[in-house]
PDB file of N, CA and C in Angstrom:
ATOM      1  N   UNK A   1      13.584  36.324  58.060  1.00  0.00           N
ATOM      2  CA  UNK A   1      13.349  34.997  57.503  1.00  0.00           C
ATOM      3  C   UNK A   1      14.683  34.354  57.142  1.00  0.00           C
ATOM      4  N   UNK A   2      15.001  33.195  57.753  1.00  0.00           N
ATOM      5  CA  UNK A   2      15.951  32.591  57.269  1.00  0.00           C
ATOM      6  C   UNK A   2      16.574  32.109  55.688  1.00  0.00           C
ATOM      7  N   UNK A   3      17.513  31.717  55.167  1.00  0.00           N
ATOM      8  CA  UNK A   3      17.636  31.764  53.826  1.00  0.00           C
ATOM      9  C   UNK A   3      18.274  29.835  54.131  1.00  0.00           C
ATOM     10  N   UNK A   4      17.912  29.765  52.842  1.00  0.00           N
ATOM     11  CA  UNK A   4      18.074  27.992  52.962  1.00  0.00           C
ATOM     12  C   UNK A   4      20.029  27.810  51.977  1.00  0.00           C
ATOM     13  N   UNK A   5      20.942  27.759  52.616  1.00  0.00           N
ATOM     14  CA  UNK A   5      21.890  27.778  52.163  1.00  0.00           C
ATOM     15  C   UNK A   5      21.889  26.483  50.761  1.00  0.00           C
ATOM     16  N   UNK A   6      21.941  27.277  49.812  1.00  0.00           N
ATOM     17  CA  UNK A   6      21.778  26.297  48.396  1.00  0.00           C
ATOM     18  C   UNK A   6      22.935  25.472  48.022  1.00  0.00           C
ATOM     19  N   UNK A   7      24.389  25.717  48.415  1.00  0.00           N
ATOM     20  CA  UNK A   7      25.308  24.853  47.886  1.00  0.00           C
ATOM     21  C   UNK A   7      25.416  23.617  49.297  1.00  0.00           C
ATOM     22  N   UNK A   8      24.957  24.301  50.418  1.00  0.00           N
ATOM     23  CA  UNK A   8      24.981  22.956  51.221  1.00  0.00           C
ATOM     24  C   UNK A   8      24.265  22.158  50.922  1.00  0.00           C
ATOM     25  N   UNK A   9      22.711  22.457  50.237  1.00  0.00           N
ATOM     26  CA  UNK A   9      21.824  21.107  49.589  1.00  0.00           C
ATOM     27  C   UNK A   9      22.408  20.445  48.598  1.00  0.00           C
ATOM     28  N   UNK A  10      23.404  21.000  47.836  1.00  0.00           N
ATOM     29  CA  UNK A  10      23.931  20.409  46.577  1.00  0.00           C
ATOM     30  C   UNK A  10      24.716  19.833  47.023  1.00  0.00           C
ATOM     31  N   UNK A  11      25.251  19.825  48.266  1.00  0.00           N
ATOM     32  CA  UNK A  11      26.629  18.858  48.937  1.00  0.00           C
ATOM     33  C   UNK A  11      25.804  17.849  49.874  1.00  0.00           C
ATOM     34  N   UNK A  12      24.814  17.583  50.502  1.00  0.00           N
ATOM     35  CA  UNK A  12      24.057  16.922  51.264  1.00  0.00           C
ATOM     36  C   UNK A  12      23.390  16.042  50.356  1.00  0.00           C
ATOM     37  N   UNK A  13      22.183  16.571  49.254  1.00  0.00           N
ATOM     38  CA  UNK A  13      21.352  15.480  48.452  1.00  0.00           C
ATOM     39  C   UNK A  13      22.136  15.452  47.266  1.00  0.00           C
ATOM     40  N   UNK A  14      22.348  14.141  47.391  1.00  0.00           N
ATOM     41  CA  UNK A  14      23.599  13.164  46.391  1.00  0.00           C
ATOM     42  C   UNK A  14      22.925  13.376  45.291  1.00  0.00           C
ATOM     43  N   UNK A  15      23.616  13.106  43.810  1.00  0.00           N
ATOM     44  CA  UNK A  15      23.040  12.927  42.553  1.00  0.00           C
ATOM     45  C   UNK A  15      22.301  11.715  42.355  1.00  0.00           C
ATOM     46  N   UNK A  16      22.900  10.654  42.740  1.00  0.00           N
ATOM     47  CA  UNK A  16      22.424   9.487  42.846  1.00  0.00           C
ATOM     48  C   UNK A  16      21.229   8.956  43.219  1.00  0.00           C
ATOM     49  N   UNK A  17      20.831   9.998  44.560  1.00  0.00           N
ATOM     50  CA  UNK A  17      19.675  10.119  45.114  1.00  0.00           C
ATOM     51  C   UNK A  17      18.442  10.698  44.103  1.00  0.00           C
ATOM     52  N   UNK A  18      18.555  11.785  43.920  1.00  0.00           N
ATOM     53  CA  UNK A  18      18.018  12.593  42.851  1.00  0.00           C
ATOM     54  C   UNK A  18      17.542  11.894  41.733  1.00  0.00           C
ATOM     55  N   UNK A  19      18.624  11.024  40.923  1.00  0.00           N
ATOM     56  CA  UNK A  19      18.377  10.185  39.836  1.00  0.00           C
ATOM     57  C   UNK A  19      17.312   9.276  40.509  1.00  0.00           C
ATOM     58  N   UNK A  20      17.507   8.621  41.588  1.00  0.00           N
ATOM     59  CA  UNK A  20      16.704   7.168  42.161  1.00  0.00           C
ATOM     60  C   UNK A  20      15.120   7.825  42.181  1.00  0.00           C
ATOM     61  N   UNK A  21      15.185   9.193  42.560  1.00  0.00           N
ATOM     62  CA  UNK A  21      14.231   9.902  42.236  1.00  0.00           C
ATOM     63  C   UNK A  21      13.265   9.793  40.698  1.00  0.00           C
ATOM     64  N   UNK A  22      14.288   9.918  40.022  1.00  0.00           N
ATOM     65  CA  UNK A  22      13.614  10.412  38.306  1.00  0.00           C
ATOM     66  C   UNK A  22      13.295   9.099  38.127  1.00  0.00           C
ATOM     67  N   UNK A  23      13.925   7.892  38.621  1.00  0.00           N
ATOM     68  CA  UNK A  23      14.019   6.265  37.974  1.00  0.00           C
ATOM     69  C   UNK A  23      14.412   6.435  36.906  1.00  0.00           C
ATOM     70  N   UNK A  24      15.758   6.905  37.211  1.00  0.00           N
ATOM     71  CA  UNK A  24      16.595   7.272  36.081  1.00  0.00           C
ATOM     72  C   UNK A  24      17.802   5.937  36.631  1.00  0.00           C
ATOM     73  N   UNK A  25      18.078   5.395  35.219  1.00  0.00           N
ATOM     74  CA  UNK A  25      19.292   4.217  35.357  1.00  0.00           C
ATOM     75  C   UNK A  25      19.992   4.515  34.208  1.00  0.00           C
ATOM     76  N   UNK A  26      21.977   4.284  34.045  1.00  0.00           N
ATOM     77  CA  UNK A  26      22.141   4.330  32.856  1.00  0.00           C
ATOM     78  C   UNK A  26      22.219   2.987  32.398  1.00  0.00           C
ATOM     79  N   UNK A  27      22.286   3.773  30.850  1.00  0.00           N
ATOM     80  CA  UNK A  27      22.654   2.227  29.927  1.00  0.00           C
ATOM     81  C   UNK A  27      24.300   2.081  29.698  1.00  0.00           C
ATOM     82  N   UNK A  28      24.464   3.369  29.715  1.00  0.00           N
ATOM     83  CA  UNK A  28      26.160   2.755  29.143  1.00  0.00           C
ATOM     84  C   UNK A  28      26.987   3.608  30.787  1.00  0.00           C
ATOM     85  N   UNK A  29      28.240   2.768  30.609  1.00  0.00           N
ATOM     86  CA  UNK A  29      29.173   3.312  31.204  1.00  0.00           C
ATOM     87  C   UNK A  29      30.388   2.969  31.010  1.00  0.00           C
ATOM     88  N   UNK A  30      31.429   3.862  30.742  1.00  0.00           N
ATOM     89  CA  UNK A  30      32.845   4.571  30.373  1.00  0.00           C
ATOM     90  C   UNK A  30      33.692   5.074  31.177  1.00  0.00           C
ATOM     91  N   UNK A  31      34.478   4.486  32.333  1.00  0.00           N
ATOM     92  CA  UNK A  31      35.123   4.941  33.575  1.00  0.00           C
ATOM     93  C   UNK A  31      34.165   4.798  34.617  1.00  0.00           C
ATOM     94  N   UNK A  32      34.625   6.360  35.153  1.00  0.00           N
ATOM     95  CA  UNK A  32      33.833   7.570  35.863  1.00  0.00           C
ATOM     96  C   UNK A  32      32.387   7.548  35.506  1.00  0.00           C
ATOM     97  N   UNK A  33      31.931   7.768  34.247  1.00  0.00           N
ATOM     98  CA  UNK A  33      30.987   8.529  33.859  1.00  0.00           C
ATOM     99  C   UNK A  33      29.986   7.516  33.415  1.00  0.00           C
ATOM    100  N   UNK A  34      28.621   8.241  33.320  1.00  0.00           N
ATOM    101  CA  UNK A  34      27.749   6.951  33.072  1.00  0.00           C
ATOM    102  C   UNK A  34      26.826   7.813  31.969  1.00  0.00           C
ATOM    103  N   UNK A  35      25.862   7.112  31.207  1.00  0.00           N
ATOM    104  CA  UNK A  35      25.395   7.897  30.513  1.00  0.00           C
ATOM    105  C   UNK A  35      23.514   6.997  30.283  1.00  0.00           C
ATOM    106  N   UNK A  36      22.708   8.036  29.776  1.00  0.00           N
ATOM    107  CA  UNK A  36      21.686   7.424  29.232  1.00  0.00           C
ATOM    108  C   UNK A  36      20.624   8.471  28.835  1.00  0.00           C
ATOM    109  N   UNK A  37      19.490   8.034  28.772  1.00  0.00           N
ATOM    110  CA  UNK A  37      18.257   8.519  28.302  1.00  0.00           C
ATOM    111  C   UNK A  37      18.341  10.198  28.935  1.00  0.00           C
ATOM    112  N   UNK A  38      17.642  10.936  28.546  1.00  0.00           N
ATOM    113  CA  UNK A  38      17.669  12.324  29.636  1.00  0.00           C
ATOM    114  C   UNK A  38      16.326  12.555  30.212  1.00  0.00           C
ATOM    115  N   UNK A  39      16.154  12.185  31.716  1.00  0.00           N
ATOM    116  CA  UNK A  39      15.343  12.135  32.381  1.00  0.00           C
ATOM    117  C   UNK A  39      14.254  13.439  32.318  1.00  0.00           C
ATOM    118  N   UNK A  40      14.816  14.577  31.507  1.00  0.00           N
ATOM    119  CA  UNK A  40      14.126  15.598  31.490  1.00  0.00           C
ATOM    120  C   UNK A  40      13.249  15.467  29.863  1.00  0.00           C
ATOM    121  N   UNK A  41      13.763  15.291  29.004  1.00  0.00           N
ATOM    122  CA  UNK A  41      13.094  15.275  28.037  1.00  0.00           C
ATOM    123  C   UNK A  41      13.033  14.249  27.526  1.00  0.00           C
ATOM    124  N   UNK A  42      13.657  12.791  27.479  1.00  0.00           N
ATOM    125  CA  UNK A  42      13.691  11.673  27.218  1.00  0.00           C
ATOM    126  C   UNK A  42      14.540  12.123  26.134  1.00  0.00           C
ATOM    127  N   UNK A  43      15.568  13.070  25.665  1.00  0.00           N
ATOM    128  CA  UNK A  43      16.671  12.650  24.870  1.00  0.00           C
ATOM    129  C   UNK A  43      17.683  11.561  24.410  1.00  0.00           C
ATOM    130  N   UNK A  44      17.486  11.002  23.080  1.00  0.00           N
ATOM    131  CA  UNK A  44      18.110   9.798  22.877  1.00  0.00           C
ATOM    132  C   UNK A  44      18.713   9.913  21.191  1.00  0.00           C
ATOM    133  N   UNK A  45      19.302   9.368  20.820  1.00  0.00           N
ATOM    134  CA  UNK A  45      19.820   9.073  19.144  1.00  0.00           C
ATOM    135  C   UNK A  45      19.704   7.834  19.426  1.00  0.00           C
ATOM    136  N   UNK A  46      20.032   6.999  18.028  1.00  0.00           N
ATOM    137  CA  UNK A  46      20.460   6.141  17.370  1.00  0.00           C
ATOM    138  C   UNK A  46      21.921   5.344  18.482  1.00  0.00           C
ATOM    139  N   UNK A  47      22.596   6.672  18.272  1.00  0.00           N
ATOM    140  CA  UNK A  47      24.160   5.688  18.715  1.00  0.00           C
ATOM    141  C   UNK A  47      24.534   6.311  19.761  1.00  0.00           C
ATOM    142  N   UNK A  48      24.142   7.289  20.593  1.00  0.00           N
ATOM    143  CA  UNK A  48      24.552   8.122  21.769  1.00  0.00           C
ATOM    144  C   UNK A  48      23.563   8.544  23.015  1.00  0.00           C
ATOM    145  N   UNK A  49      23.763   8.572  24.265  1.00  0.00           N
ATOM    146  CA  UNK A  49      22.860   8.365  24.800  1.00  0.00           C
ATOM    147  C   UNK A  49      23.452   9.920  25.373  1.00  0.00           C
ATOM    148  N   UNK A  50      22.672  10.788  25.448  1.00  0.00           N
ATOM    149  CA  UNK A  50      23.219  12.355  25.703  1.00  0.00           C
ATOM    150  C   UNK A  50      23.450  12.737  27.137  1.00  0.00           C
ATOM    151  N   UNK A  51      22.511  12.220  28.008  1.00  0.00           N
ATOM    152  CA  UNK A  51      22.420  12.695  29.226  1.00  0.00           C
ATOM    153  C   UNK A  51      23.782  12.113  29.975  1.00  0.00           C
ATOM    154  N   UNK A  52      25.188  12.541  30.428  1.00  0.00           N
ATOM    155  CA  UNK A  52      26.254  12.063  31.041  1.00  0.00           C
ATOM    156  C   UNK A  52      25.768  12.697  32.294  1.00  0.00           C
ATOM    157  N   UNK A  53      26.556  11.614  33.408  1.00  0.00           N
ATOM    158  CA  UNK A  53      26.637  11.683  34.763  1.00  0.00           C
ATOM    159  C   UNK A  53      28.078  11.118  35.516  1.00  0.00           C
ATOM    160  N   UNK A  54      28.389  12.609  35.679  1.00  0.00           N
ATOM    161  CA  UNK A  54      30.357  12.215  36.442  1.00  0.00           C
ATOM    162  C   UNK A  54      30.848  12.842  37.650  1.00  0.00           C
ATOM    163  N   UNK A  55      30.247  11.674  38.815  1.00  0.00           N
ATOM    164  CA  UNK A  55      30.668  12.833  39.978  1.00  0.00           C
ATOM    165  C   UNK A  55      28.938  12.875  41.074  1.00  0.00           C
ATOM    166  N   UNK A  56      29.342  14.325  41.069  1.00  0.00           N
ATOM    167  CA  UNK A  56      28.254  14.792  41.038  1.00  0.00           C
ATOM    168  C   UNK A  56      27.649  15.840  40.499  1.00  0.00           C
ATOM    169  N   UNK A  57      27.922  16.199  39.131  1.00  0.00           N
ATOM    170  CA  UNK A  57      27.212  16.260  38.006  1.00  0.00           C
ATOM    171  C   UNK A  57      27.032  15.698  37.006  1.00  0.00           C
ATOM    172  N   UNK A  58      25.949  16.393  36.225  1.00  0.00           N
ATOM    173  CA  UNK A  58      24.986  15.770  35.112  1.00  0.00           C
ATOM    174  C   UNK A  58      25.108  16.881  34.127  1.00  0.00           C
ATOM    175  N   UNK A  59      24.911  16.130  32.799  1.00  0.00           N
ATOM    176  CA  UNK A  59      25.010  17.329  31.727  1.00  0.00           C
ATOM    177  C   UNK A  59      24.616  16.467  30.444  1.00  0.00           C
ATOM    178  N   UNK A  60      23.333  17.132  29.591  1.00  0.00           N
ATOM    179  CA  UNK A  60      22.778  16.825  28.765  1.00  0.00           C
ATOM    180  C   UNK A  60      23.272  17.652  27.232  1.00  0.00           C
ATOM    181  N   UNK A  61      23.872  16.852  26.459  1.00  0.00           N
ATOM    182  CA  UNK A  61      24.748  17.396  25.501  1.00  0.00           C
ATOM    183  C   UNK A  61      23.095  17.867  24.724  1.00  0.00           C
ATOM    184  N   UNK A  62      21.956  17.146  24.237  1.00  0.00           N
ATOM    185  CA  UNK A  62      21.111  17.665  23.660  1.00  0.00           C
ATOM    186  C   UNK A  62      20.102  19.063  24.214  1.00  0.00           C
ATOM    187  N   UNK A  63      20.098  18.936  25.413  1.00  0.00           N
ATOM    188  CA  UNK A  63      19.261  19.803  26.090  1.00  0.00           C
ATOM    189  C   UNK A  63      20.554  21.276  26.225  1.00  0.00           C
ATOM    190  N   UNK A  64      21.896  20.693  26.154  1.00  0.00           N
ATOM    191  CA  UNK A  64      22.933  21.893  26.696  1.00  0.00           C
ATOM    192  C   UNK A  64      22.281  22.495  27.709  1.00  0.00           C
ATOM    193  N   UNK A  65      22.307  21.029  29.337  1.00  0.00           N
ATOM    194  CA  UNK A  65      22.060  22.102  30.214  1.00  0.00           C
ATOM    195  C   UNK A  65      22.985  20.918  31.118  1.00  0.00           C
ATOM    196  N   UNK A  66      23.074  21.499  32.735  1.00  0.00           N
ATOM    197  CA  UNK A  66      23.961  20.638  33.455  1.00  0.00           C
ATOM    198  C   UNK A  66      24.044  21.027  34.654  1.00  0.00           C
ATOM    199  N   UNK A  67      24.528  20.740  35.919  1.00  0.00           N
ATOM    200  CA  UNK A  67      24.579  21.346  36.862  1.00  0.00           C
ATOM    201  C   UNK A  67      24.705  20.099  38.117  1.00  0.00           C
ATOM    202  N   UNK A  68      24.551  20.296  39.184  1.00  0.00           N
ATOM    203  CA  UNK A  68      24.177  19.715  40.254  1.00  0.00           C
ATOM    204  C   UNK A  68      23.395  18.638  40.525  1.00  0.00           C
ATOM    205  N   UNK A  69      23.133  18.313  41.696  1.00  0.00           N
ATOM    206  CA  UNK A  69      21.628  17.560  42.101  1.00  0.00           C
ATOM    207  C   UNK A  69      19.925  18.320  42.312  1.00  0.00           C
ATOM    208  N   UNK A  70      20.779  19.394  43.032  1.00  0.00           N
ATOM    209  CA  UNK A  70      19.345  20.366  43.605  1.00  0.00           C
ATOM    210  C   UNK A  70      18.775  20.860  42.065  1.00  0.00           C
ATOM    211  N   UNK A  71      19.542  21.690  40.622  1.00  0.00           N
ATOM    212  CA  UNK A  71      19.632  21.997  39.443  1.00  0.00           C
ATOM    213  C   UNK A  71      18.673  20.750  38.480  1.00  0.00           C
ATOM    214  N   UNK A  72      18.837  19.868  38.931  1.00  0.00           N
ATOM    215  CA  UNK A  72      18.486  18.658  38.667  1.00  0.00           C
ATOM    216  C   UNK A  72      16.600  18.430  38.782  1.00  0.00           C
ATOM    217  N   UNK A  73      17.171  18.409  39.882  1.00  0.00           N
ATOM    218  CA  UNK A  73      15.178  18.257  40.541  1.00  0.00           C
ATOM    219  C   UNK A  73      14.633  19.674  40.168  1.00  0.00           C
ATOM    220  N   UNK A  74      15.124  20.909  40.609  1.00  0.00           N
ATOM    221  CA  UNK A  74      14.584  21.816  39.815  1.00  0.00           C
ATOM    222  C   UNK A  74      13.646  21.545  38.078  1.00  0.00           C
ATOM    223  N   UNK A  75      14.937  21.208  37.331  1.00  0.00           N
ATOM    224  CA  UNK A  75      14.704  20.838  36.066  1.00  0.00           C
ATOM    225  C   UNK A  75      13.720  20.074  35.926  1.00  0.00           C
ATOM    226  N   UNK A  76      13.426  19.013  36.425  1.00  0.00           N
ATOM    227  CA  UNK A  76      12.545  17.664  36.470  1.00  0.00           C
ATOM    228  C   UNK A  76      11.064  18.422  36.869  1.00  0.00           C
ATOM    229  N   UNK A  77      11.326  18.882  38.112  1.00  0.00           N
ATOM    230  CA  UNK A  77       9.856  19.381  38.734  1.00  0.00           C
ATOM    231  C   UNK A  77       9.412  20.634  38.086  1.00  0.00           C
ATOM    232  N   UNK A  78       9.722  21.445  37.339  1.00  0.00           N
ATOM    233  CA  UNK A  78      10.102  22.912  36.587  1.00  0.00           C
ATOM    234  C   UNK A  78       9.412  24.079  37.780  1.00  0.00           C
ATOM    235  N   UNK A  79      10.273  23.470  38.764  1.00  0.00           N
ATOM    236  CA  UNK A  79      10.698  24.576  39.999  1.00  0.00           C
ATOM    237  C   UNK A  79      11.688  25.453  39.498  1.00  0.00           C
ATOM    238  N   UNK A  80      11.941  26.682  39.843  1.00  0.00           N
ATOM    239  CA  UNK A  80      13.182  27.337  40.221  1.00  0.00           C
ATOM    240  C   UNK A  80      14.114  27.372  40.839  1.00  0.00           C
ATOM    241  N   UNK A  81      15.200  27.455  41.027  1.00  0.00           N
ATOM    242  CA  UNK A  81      16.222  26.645  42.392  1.00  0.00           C
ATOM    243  C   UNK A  81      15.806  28.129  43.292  1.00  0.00           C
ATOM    244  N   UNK A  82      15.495  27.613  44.240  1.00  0.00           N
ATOM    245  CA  UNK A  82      14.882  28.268  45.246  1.00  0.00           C
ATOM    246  C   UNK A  82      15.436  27.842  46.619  1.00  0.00           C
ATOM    247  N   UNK A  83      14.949  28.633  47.673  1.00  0.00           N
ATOM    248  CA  UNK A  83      14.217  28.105  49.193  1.00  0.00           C
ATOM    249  C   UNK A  83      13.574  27.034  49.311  1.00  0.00           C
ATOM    250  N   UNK A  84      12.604  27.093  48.696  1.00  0.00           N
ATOM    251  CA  UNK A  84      11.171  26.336  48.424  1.00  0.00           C
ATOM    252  C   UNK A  84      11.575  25.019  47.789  1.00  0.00           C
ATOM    253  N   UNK A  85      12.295  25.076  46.650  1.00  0.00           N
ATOM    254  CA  UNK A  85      12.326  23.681  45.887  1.00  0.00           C
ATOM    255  C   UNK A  85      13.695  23.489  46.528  1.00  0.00           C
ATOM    256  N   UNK A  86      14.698  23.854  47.204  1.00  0.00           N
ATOM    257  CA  UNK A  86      15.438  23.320  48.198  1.00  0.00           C
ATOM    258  C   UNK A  86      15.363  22.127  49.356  1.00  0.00           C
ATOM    259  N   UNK A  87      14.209  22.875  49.935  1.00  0.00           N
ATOM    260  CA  UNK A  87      13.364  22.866  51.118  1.00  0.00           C
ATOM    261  C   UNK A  87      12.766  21.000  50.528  1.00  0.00           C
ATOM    262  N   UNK A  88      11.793  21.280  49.683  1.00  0.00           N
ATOM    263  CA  UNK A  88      11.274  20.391  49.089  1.00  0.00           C
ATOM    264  C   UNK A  88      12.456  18.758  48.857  1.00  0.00           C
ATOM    265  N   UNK A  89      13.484  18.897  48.255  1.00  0.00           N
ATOM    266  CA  UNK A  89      13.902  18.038  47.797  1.00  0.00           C
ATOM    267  C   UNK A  89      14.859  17.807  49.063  1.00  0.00           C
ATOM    268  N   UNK A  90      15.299  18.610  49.985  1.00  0.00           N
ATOM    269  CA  UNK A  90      15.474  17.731  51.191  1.00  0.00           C
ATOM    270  C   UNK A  90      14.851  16.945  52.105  1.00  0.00           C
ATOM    271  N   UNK A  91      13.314  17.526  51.908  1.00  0.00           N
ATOM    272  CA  UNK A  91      12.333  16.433  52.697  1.00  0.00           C
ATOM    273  C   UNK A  91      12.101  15.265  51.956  1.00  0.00           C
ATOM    274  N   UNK A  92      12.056  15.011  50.784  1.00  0.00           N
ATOM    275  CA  UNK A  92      11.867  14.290  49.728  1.00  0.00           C
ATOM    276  C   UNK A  92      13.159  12.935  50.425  1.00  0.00           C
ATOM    277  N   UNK A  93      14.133  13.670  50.499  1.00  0.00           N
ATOM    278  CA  UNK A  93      15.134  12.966  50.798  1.00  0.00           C
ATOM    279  C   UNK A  93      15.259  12.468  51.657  1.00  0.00           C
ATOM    280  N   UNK A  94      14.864  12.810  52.973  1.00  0.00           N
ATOM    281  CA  UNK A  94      14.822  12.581  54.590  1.00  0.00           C
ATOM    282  C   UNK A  94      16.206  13.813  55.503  1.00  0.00           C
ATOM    283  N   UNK A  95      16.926  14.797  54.254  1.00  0.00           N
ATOM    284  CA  UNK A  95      17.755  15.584  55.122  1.00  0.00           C
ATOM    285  C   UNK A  95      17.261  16.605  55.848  1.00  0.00           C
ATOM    286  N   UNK A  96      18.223  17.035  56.743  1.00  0.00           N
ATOM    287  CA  UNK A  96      17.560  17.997  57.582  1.00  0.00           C
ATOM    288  C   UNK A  96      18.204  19.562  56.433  1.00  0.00           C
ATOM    289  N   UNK A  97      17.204  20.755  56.258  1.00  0.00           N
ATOM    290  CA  UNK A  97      17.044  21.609  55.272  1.00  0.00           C
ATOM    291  C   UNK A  97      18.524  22.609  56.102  1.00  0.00           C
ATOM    292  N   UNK A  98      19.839  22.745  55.443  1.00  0.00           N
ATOM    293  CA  UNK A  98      20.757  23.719  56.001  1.00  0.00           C
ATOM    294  C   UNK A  98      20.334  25.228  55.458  1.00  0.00           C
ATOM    295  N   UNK A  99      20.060  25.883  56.715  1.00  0.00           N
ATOM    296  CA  UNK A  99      20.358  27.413  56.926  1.00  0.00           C
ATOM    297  C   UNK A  99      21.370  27.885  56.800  1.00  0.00           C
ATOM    298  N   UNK A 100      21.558  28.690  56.142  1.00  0.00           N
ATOM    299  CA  UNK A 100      22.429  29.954  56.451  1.00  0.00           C
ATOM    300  C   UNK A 100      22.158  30.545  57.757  1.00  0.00           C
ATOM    301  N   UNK A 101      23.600  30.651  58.379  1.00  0.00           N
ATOM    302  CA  UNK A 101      23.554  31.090  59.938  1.00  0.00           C
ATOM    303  C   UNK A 101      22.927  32.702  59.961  1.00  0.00           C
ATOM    304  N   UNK A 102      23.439  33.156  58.926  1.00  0.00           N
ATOM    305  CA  UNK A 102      22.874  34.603  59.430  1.00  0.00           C
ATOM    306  C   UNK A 102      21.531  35.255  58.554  1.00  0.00           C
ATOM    307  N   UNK A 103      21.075  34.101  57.764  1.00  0.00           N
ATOM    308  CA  UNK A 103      19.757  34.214  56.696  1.00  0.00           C
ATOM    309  C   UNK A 103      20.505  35.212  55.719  1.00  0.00           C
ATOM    310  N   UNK A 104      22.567  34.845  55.320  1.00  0.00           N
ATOM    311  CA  UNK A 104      22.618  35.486  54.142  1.00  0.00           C
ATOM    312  C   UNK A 104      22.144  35.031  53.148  1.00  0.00           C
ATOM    313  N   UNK A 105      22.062  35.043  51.690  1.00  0.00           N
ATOM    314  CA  UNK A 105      21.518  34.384  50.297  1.00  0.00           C
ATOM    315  C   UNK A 105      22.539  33.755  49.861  1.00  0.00           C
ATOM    316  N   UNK A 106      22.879  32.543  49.121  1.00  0.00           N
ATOM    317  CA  UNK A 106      23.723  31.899  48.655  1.00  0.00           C
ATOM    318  C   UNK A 106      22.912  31.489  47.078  1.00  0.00           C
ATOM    319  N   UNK A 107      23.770  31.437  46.258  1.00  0.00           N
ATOM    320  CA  UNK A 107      23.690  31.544  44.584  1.00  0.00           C
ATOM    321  C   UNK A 107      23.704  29.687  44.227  1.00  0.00           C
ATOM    322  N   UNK A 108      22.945  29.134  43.442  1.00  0.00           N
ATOM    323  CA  UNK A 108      23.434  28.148  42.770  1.00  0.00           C
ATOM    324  C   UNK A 108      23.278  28.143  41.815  1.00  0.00           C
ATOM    325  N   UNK A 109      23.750  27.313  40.685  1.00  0.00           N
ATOM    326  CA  UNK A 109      23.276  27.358  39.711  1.00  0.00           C
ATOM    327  C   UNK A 109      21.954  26.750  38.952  1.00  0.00           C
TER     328      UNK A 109
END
């Protein structure tokens, strides 16, 4: 059985994408970085909006969690980063799903 190479999905489906996914928009932005609501739990204060986005990662100072795009949709859908929820969020996307040439396992976070 083939293995679905996991850091090539994290380099193929953009963050951006992912977010357009959640209908996630920020409110503030500071450079680089953008910030707002946290699409996973709706984290918010008064004067800080927790969920930052720089790049292509994301990291929720209230939740203390962060990672990728694929890490992302995981989180949202409360998949596991898998094959499967790999698989999933590249069709979601319209990419074609990258294999590992020799069905080794590749780690993400």
């Amino acid at each position: 059985m083939s293995s679905v190479d996991l850091k090539a999905v994290d380099k193929a489906c953009k963050l951006a994408d992912v977010l357009r996914l959640l209908d996630w928009a920020p409110t503030q932005r500071h450079g680089r970085t953008s910030r707002g609501v946290c699409p996973l739990r709706g984290c918010q204060s008064r004067h800080n909006m927790p969920f930052s986005v720089k790049g292509e990662e994301w990291y929720c100072h209230t939740c203390r969690e962060g990672g990728g795009p694929l890490r992302l949709y995981c989180r949202f859908t409360g998949q596991a980063v898998s094959n499967v929820s790999a698989t999933a969020l590249c069709k979601r996307l319209g990419h074609p799903v990258p294999y590992n040439p020799r069905g080794e396992r590749t780690s993400n976070r």
